[in-house]
Protein backbone atom coordinates (compact mmCIF):
# COMPACT_ATOMS: atom_id res chain seq x y z
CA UNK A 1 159.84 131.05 120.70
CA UNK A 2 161.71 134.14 121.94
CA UNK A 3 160.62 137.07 120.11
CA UNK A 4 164.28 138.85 120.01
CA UNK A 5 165.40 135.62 118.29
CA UNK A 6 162.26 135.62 115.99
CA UNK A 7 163.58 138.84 115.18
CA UNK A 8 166.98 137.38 114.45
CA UNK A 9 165.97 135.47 111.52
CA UNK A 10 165.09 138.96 109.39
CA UNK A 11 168.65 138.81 108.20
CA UNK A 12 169.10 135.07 108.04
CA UNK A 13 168.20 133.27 104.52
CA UNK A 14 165.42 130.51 104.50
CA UNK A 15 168.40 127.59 105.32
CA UNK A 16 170.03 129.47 107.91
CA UNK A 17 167.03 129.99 109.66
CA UNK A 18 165.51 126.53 109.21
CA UNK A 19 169.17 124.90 110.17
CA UNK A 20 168.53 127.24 113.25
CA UNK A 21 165.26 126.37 113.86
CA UNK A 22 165.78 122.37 113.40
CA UNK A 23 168.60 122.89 116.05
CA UNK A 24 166.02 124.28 118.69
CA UNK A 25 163.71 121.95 118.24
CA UNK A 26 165.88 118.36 118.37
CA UNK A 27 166.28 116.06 120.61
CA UNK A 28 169.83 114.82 122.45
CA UNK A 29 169.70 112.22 119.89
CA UNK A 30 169.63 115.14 116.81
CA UNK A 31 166.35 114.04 115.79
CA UNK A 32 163.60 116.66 115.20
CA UNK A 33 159.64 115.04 116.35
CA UNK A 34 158.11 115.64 112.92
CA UNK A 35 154.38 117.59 112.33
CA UNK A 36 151.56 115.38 112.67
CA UNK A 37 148.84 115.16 110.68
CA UNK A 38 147.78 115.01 107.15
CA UNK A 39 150.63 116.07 104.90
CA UNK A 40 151.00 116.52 101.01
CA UNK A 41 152.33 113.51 100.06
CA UNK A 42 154.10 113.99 97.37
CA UNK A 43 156.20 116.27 99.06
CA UNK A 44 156.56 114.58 102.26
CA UNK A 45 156.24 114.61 106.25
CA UNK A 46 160.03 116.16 106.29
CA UNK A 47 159.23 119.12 103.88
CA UNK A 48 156.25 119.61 106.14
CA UNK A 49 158.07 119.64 109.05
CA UNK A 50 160.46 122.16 107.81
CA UNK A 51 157.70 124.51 106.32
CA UNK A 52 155.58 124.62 109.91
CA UNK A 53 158.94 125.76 111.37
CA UNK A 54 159.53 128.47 108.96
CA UNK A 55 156.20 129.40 108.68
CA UNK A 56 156.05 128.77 104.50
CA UNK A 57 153.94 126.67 102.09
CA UNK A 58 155.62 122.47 101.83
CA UNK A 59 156.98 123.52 98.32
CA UNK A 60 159.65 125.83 100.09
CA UNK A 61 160.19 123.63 102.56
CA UNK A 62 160.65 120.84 100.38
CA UNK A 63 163.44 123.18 98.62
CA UNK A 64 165.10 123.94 101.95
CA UNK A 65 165.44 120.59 102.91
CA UNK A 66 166.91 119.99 99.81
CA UNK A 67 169.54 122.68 99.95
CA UNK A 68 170.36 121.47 103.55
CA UNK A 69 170.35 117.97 102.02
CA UNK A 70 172.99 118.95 99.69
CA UNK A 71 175.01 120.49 101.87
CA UNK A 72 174.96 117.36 104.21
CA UNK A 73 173.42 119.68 106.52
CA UNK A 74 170.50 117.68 107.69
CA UNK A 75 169.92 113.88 106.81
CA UNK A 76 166.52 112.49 105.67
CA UNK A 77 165.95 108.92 106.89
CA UNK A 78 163.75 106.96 104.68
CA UNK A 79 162.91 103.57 106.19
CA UNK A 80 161.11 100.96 103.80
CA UNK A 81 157.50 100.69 103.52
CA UNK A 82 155.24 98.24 105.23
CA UNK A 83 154.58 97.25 101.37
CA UNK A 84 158.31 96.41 101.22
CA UNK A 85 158.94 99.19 98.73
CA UNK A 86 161.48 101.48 98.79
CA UNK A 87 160.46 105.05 100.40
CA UNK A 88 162.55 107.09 97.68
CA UNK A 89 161.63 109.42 94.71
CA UNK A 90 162.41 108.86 91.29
């Protein structure tokens, strides 16, 4: 990423800058291509997602996504499990 807008985000509070940063990095569709790899699940591939862009542990990212979340902000998809469960916490 450009370095003056790295520089940007000093300013910017963790969900302006993550709002900014999930911008960048979607697609035409307004998806954003979530992190591979192994990912606490309890808190989940999203929260991962949003901690690699900001740069922070999944716990705060988790929390940011949350805030966006309630701001209707950002929208989580949860599809059903293979196991026919619901993907939702309790």
């Amino acid at each position: 990423m450009n370095p003056c807008i790295r520089a940007a985000f000093v300013c910017c509070t963790a969900q302006c800058q993550a709002l900014l940063l999930l911008v960048l990095e979607a697609r035409e569709t307004g998806r954003v291509r979530q992190c591979g790899g192994a990912v606490d699940t309890k808190r989940g591939r999203a929260a991962a997602t949003v901690a690699r862009l900001l740069g922070c542990t999944a716990s705060a990212g988790e929390r940011v996504l949350e805030r966006l979340e309630d701001r209707d902000l950002v929208r989580r998809v949860r599809l059903q499990t293979a196991s026919g469960l619901a993907n939702v916490r309790g």
